[in-house]
Structures are given as structure tokens and as C-alpha cells.
C-alpha atoms as a PDB file:
ATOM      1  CA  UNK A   1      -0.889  11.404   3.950  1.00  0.00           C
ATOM      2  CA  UNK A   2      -0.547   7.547   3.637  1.00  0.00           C
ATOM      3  CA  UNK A   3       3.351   6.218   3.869  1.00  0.00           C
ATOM      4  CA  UNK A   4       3.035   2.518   2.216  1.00  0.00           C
ATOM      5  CA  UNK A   5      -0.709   2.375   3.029  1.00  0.00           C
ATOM      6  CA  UNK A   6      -0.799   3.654   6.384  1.00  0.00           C
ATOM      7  CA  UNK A   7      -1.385   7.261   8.239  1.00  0.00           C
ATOM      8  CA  UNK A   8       2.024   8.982   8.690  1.00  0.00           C
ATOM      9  CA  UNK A   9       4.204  11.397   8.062  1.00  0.00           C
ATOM     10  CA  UNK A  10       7.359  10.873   8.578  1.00  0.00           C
ATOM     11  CA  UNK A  11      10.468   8.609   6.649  1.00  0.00           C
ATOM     12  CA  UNK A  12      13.109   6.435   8.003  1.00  0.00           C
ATOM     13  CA  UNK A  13      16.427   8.635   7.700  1.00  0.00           C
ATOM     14  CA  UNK A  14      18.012   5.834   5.321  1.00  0.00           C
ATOM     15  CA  UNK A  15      15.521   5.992   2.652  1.00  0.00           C
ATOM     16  CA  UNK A  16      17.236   6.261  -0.794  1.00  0.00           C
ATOM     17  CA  UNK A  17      14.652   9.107  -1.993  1.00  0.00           C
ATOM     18  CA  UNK A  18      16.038  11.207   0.728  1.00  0.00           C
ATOM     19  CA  UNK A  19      19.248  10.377   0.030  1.00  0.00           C
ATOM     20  CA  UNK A  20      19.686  10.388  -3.395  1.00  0.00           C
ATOM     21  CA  UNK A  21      16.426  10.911  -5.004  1.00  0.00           C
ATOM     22  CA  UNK A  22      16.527   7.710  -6.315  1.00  0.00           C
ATOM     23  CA  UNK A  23      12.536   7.719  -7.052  1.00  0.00           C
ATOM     24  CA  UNK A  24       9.709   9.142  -9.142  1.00  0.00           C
ATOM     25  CA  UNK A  25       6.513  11.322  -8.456  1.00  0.00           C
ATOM     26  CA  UNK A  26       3.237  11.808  -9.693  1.00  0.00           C
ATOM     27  CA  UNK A  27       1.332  15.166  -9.625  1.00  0.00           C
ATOM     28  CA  UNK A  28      -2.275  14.148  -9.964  1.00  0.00           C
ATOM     29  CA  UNK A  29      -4.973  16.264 -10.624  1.00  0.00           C
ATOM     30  CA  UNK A  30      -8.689  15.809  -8.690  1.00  0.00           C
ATOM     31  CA  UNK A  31     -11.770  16.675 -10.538  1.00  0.00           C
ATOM     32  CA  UNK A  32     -15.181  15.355  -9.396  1.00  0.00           C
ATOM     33  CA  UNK A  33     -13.820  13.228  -7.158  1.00  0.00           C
ATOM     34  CA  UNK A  34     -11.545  11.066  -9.511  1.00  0.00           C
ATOM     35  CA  UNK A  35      -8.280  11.901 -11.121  1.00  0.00           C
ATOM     36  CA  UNK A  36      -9.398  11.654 -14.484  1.00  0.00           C
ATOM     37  CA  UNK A  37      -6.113  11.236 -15.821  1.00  0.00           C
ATOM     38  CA  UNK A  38      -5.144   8.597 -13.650  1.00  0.00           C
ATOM     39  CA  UNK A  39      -4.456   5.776 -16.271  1.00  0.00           C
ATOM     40  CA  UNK A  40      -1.782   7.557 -18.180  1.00  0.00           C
ATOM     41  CA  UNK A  41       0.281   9.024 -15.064  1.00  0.00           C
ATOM     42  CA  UNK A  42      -0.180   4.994 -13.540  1.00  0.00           C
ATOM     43  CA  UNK A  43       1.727   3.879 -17.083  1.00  0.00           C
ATOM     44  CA  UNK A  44       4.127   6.789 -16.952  1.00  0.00           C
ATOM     45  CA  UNK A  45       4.699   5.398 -13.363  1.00  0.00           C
ATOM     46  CA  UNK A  46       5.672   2.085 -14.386  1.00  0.00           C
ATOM     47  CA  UNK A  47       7.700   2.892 -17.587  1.00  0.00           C
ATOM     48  CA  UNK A  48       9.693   5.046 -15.037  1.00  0.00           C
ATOM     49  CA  UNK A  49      10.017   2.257 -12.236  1.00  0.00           C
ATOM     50  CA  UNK A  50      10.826   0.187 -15.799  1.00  0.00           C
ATOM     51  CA  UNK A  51      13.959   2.022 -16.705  1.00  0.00           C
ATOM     52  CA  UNK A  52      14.973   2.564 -12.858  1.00  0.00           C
ATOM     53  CA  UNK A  53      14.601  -1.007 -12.201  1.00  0.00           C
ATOM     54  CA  UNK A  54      12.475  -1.296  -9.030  1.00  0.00           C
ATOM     55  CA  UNK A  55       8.610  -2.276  -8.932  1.00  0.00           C
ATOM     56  CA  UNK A  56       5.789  -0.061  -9.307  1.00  0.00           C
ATOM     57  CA  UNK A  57       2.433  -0.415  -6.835  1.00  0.00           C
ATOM     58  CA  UNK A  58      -0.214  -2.213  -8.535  1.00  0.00           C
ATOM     59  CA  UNK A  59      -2.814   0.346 -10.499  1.00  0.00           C
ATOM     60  CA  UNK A  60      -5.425  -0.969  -7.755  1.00  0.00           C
ATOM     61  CA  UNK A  61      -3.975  -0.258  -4.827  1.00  0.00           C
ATOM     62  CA  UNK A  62      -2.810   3.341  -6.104  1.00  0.00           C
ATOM     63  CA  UNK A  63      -6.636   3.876  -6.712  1.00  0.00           C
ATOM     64  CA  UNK A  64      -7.664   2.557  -3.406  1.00  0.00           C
ATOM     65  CA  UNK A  65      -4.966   5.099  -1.359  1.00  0.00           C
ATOM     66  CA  UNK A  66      -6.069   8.032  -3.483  1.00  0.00           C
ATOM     67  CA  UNK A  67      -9.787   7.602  -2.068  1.00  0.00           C
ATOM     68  CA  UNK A  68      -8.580   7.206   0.807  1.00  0.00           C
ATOM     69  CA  UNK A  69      -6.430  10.577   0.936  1.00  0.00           C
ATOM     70  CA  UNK A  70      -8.712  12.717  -0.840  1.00  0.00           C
ATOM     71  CA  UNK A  71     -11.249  12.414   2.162  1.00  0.00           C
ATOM     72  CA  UNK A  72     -14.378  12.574   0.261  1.00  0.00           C
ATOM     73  CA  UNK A  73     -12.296  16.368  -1.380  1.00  0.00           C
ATOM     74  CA  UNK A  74     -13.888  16.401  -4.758  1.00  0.00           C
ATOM     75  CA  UNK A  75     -11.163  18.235  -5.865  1.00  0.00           C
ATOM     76  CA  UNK A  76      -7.760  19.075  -5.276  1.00  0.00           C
ATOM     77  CA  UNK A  77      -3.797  17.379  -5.607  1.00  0.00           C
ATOM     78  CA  UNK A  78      -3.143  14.217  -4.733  1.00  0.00           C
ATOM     79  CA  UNK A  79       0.830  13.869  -4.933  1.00  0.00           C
ATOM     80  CA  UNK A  80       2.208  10.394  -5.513  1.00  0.00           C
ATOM     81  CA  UNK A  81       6.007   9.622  -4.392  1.00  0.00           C
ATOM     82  CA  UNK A  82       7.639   6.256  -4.837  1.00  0.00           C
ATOM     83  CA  UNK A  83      11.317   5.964  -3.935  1.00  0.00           C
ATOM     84  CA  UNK A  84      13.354   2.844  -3.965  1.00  0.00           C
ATOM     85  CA  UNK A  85      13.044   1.975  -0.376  1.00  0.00           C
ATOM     86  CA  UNK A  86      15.704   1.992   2.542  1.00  0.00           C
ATOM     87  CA  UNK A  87      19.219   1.263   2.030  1.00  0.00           C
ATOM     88  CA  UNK A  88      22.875   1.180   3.663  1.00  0.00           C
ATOM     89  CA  UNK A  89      25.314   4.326   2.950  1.00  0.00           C
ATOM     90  CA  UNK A  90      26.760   3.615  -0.903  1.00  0.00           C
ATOM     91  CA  UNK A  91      25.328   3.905  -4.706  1.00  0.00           C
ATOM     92  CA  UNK A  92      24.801   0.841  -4.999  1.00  0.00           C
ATOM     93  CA  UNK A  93      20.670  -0.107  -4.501  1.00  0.00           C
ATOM     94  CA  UNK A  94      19.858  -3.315  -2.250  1.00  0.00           C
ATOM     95  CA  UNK A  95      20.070  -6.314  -4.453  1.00  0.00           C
ATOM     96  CA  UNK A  96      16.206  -7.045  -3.880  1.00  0.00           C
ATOM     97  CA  UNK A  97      14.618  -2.876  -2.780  1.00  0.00           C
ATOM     98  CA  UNK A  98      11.435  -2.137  -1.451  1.00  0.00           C
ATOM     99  CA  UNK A  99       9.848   0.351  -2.853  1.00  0.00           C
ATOM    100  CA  UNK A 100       8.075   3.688  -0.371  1.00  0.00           C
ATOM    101  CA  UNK A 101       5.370   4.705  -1.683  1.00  0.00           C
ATOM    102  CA  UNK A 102       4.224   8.204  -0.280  1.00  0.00           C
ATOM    103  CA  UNK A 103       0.664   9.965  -1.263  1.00  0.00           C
ATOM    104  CA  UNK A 104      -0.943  12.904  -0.021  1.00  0.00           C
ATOM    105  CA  UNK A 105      -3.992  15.403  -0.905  1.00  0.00           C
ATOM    106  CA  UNK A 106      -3.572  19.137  -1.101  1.00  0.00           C
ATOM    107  CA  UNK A 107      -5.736  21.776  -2.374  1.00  0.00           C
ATOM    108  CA  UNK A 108      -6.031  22.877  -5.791  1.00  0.00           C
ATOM    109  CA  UNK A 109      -4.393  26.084  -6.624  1.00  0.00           C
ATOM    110  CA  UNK A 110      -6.430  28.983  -7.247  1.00  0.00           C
ATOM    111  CA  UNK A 111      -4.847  29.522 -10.700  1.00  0.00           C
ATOM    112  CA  UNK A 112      -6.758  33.075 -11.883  1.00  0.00           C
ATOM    113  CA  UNK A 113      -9.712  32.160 -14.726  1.00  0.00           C
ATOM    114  CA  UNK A 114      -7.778  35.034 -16.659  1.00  0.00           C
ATOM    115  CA  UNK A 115      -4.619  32.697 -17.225  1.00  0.00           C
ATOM    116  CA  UNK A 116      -7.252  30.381 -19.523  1.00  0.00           C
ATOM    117  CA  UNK A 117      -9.635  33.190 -21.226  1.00  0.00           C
ATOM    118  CA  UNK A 118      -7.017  35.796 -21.931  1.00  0.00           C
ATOM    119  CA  UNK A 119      -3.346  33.436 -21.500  1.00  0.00           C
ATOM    120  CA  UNK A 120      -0.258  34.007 -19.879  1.00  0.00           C
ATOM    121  CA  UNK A 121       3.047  35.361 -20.296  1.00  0.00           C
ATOM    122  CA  UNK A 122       6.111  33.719 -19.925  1.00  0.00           C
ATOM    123  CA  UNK A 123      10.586  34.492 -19.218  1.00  0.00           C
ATOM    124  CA  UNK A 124      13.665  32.607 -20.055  1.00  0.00           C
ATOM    125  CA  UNK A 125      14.725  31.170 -17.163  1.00  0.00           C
ATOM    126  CA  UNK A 126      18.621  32.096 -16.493  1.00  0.00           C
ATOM    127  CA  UNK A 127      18.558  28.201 -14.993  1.00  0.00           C
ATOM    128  CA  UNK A 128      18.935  25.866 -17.708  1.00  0.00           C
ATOM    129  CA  UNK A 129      18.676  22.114 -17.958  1.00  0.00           C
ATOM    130  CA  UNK A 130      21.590  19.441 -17.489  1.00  0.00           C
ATOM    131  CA  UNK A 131      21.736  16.871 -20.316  1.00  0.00           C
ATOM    132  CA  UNK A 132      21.557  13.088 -19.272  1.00  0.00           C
ATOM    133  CA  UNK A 133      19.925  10.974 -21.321  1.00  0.00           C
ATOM    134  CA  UNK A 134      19.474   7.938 -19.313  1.00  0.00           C
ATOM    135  CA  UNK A 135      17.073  10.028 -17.136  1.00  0.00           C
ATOM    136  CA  UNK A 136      15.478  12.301 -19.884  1.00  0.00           C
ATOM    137  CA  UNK A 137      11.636  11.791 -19.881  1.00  0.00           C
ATOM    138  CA  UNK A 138      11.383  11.009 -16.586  1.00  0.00           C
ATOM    139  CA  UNK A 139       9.278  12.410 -13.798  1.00  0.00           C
ATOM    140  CA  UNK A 140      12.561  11.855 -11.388  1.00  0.00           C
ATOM    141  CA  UNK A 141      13.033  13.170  -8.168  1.00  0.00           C
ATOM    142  CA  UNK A 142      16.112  15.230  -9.169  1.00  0.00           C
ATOM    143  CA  UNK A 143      14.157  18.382  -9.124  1.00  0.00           C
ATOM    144  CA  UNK A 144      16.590  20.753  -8.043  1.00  0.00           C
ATOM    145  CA  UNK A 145      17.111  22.504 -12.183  1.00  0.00           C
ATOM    146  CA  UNK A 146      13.360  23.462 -11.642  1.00  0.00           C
ATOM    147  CA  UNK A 147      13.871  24.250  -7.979  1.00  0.00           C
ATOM    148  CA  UNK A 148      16.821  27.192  -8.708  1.00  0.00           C
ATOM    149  CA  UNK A 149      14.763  28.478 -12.036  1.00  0.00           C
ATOM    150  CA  UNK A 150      11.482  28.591  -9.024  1.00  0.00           C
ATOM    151  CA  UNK A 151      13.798  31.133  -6.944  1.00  0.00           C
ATOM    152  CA  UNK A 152      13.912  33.801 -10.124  1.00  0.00           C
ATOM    153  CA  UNK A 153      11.929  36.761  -9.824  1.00  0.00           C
ATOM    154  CA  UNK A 154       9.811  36.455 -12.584  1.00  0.00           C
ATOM    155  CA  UNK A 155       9.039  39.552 -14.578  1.00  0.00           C
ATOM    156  CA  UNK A 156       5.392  41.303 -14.269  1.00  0.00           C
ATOM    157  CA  UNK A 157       2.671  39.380 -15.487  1.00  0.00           C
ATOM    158  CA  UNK A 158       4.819  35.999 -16.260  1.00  0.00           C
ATOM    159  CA  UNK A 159       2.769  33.010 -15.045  1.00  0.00           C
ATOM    160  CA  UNK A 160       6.086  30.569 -16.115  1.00  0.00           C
ATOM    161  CA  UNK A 161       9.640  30.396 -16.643  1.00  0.00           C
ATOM    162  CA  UNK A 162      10.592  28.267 -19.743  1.00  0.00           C
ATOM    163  CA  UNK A 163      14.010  26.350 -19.498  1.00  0.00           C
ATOM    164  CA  UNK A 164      16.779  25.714 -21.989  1.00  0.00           C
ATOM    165  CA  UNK A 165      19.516  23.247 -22.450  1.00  0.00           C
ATOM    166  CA  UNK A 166      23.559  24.319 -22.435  1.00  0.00           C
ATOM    167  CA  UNK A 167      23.039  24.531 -26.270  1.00  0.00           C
ATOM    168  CA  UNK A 168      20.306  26.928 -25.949  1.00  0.00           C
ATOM    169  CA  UNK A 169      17.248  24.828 -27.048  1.00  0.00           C
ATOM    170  CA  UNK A 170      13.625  25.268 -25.139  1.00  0.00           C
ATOM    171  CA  UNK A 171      12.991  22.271 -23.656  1.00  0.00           C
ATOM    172  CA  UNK A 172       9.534  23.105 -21.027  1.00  0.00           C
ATOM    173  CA  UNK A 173       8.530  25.257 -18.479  1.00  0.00           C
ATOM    174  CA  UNK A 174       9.569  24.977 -15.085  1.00  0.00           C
ATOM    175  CA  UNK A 175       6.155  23.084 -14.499  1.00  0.00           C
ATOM    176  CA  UNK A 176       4.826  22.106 -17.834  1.00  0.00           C
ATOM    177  CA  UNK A 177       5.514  21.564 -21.652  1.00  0.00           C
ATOM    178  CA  UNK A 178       5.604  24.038 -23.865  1.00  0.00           C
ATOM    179  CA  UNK A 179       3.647  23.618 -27.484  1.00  0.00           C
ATOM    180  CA  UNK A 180       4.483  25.543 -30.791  1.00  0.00           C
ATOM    181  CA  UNK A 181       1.196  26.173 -33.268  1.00  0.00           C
ATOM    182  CA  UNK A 182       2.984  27.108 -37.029  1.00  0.00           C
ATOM    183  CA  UNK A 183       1.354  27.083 -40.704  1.00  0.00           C
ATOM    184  CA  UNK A 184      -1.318  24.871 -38.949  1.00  0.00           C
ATOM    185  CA  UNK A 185       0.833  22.024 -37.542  1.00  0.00           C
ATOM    186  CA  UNK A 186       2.252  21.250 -34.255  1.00  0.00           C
ATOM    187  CA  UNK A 187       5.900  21.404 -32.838  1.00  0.00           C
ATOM    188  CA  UNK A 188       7.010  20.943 -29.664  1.00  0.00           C
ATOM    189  CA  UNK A 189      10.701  20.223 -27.855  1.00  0.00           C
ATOM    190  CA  UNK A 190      12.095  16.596 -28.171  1.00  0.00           C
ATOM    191  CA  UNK A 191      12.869  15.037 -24.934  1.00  0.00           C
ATOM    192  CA  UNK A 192      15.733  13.043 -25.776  1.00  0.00           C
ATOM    193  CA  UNK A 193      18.320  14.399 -23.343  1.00  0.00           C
ATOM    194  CA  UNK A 194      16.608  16.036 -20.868  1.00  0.00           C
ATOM    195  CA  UNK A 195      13.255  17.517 -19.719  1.00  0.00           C
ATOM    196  CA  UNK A 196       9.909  15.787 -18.328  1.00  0.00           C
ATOM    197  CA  UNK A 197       7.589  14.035 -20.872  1.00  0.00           C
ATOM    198  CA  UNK A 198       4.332  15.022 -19.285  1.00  0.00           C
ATOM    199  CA  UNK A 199       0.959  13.567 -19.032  1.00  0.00           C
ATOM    200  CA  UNK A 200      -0.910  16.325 -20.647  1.00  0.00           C
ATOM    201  CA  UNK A 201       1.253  16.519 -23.754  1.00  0.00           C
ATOM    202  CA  UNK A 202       0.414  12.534 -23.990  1.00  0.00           C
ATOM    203  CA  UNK A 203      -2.816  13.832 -23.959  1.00  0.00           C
ATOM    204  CA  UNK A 204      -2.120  16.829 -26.474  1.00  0.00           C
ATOM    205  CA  UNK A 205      -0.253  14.278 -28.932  1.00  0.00           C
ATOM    206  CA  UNK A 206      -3.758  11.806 -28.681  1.00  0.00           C
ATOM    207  CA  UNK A 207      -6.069  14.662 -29.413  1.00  0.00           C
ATOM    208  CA  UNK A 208      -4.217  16.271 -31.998  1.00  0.00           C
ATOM    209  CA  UNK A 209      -4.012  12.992 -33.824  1.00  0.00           C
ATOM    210  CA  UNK A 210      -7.945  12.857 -33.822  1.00  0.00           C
ATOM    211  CA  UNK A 211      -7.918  16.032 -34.793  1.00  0.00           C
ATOM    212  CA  UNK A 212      -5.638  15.901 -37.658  1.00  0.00           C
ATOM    213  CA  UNK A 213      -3.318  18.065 -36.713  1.00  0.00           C
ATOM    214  CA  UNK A 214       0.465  17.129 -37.852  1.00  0.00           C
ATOM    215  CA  UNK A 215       2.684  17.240 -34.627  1.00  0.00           C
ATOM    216  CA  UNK A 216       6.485  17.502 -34.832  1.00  0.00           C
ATOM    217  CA  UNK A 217       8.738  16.731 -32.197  1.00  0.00           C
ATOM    218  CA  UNK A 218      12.008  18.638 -32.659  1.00  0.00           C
ATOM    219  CA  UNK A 219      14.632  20.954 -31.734  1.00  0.00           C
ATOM    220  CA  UNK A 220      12.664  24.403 -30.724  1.00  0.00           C
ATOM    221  CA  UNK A 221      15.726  27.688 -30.055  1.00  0.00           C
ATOM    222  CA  UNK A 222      14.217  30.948 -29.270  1.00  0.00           C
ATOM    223  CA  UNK A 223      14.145  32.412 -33.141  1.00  0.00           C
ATOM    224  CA  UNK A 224      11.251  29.345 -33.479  1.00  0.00           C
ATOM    225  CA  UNK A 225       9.417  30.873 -30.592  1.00  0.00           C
ATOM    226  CA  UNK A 226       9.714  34.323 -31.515  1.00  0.00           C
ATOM    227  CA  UNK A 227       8.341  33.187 -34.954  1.00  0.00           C
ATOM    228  CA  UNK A 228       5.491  30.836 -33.641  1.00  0.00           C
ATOM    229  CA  UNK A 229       1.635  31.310 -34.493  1.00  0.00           C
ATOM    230  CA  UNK A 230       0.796  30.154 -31.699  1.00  0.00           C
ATOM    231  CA  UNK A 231       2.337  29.157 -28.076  1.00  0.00           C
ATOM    232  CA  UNK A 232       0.660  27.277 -24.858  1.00  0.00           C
ATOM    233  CA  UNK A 233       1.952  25.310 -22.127  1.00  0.00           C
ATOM    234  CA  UNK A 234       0.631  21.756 -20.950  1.00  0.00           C
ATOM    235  CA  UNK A 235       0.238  20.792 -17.420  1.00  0.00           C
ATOM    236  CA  UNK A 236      -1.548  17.357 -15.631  1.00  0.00           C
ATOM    237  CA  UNK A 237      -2.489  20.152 -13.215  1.00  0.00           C
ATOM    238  CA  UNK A 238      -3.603  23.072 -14.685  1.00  0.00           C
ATOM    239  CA  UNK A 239      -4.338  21.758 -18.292  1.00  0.00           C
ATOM    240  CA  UNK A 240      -3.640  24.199 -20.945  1.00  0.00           C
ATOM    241  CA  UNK A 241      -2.633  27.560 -20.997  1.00  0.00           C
ATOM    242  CA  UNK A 242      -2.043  30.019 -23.573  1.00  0.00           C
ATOM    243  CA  UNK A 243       1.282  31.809 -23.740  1.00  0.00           C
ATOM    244  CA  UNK A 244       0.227  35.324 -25.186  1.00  0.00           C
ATOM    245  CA  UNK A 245       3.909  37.246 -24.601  1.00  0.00           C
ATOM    246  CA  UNK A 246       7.392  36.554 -23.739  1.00  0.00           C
ATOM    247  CA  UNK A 247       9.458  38.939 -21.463  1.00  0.00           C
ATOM    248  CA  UNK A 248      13.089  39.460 -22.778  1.00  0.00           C
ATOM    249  CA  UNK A 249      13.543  39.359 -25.967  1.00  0.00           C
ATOM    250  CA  UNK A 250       9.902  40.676 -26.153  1.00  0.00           C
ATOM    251  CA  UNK A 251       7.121  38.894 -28.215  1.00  0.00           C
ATOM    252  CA  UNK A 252       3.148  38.658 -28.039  1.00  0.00           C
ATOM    253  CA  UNK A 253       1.290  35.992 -29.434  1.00  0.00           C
ATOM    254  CA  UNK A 254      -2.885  35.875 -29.800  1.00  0.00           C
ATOM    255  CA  UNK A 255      -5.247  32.964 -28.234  1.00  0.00           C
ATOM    256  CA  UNK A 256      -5.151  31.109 -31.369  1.00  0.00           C
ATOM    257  CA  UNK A 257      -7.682  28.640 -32.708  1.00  0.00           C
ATOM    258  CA  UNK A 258      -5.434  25.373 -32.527  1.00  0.00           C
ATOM    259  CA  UNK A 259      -4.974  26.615 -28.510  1.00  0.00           C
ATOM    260  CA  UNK A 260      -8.826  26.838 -28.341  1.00  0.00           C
ATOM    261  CA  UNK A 261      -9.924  23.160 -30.011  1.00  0.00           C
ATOM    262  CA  UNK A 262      -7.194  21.521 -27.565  1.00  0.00           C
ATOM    263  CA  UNK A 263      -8.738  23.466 -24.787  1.00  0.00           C
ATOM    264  CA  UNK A 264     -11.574  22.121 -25.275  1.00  0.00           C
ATOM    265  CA  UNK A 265     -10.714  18.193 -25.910  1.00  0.00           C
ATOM    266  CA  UNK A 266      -8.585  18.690 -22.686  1.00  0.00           C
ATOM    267  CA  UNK A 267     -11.813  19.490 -21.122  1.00  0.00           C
ATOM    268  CA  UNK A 268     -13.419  16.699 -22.628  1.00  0.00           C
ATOM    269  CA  UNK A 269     -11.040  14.394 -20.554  1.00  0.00           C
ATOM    270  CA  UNK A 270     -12.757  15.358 -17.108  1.00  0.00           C
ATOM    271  CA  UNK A 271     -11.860  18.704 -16.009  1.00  0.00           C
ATOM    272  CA  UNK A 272     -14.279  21.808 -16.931  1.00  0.00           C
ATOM    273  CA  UNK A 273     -11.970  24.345 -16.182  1.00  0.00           C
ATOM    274  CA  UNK A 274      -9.338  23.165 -19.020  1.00  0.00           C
ATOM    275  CA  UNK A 275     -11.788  24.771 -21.385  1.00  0.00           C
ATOM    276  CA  UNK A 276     -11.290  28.438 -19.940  1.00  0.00           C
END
């Protein structure tokens, strides 16, 4: 773990991450060495530090501290978290912050091959999502929606909880987006007043574009899932997987041919294993 650049592990009590999670994160994937997604999480990164009005770390130095970290690991996590710095009690941010910037390597989880080849099912989280849509998009630190809906007991053979809004839309899983395959075209949940806009669905919305598949971002309630061709769920760490049954109300859904061809572009980007 480097702690701005240097081997630690441990924060100053006054910094405003701790305190008010006033910062973003990165969840990173490492294939072959590399984080082959690096460039899009690095411009997520700074449209985030954009709209929260502090500096990002230049794309160079991020590169050079996730060598560093991964310790010659040619695969694994490498978890990026920048907060806004130190600062006094009070709201208010120091006039001029500086920024913590926190990375660390873990190991990849052992996510079963079977979740790929044969997909996953999913619940309805009884947690649902706040609406603020100052913050909606954003990989912020406020995590603590996803961290309650993480304490459910899933129900046998659910791999992910997917979360709604107070009005009852679908807006993601607890770790990923969620994707809608009907008549051929695309849907998936806007992100407008809440939820994460993640790095694989950038990636999903590229490749379906070359693939000339329509894509539709819009509201998604639980009658369009129950009616769906097609459902899979995006992640920057796990890639792609497809969502073959839903516990309560019950539904079951095939590994559908859309699913497959976005597999495999996924793949395409740098990780093998997206492909199932």
C-alpha cells in the first residue's frame, strides 16, 4: 500500500475521507500485468475530482504507483482512493485541499468459471438507493446504500443483489450495472439521480456501438426485467456476467447471443476470462 507515494498504512485522523467521505475510488482490475482498463477509470477519476472540485493525480504518476504496488503480481486488484486531503472540524473544505491519494494490490477473487459459462442469479435487494443528483454517476465514497444491501442474506444460488430507487426503478447491482437485451436492442437504467456509472458499461456502450446494437438508457421497474430477453451485469472487475434467474418474484432468463458477442469484445479489451 502506497499513501501519497510512499509505503504506509495508516491516515492522519483529520482526513476528510474519513470524516466525511469526501473522495472517490477506483476498483482496478490486473490482467497480465497491466490494468487494461486503466485509461477510462483515470478519466472517470478526473470527471469525478471535476464535479467535486479538488485535483486529480496526474495519469503518470497513477501508472507509476500501480507498478509499484502490484509487486511484479500479474494479476490481481489494485484499489485506488483519493480523498480531499486533511482538514479542520466543519463542512466547509480548505480553501486550497490537498488531495490523499491511497493505492493498494489485493488478490483477484476466485469468482467460479460457472458464473461466466452457465450465468448467475440475482435478488431485489430490500436496501434501496437515495436520490441526489449532484452525486449520481459518481464512484463516491458514500458507500454505505451498497454496504447495508452487502449484509442481506442472499437467496441460494444469487451471485448479486440488484438495487432500486424509493420509486421502485432498478438502478445496478450492489457491485455492477445491470444490462437489459429486448427485440435485439439494448436498455439499461439511467443514472441521473443516483447509482454508479461504471467503467465496464463505458465499455459495453463503445462495443455495442461497433456492433450496431441500439442502446437505450431509460427508466428499467421490475415488469421490464421480468419481460427482458436477455439480462447481464457489468463489472471493471469481473467483466460480464449473465443473469440467468431472479429470486422473488421468480424469473429465468437463457445465455443469450447479445450476452455472448459482448463477452467476447470485453475479452478483447485485455482480460481472457471476460469471455467465459
Amino acid at each position: 500500500m502506497l499513501i501519497d507515494g510512499r509505503e504506509a498504512n495508516r491516515l492522519p485522523a483529520d482526513d476528510r475521507g474519513l470524516a466525511y467521505a469526501d473522495g472517490l475510488f477506483e476498483t482496478m482490475r490486473l490482467a497480465g500485468g497491466r490494468v487494461p482498463l486503466l485509461a477510462l477509470h483515470l478519466a472517470r477519476l478526473r470527471a469525478g475530482c471535476d464535479r467535486l472540485g479538488f485535483d486529480a493525480p496526474r495519469d503518470d504518476l497513477v501508472a507509476a504507483e500501480i507498478e509499484r504496488v502490484r509487486g511484479g503480481h500479474e494479476t490481481g486488484i489494485v484499489k485506488l482512493v483519493l480523498t480531499r486531503g486533511s482538514g479542520g472540524r466543519g463542512y466547509a473544505p480548505p480553501a486550497a485541499p490537498n488531495p490523499r491519494r491511497i493505492i493498494a494490490w489485493h488478490p483477484l477473487p476466485d469468482y467460479p468459471r460457472a458464473h461466466y459459462r452457465e450465468g448467475v442469479g440475482v435478488w431485489l435487494t430490500a436496501t434501496s438507493l437515495g436520490q441526489n443528483p449532484l452525486l449520481a454517476g459518481l464512484k463516491h465514497l458514500g458507500r454505505l446504500e451498497q454496504v447495508l444491501a452487502s449484509m442481506e442474506t442472499p437467496p441460494p444460488g444469487c451471485a448479486e443483489g440488484l438495487m432500486r430507487d424509493a420509486h421502485g426503478a432498478v438502478i445496478e447491482g450492489i457491485r455492477s450495472n445491470l444490462f437489459l437485451v429486448r427485440d435485439g436492442h439494448l436498455e439499461t437504467p439511467t443514472l441521473d439521480q443516483c447509482g454508479v456509472a461504471g467503467v465496464m458499461r463505458r465499455v459495453v456502450f463503445a462495443e455495442a456501438g461497433e456492433l450496431g446494437i441500439d442502446l437505450r438508457e431509460q427508466r428499467v421497474d421490475v415488469d421490464a426485467l421480468l419481460t427482458a430477453d436477455e439480462v447481464f451485469l457489468t463489472s471493471s472487475v469481473f467483466g460480464l456476467w449473465p443473469v440467468v434467474a431472479l429470486s422473488r418474484p421468480a424469473a429465468r432468463w437463457g445465455v443469450g447471443p447479445v450476452t455472448r458477442a459482448l463477452m467476447a469484445r470485453a475479452a478483447d479489451r485485455g482480460v481472457a476470462q471476460w469471455a467465459g
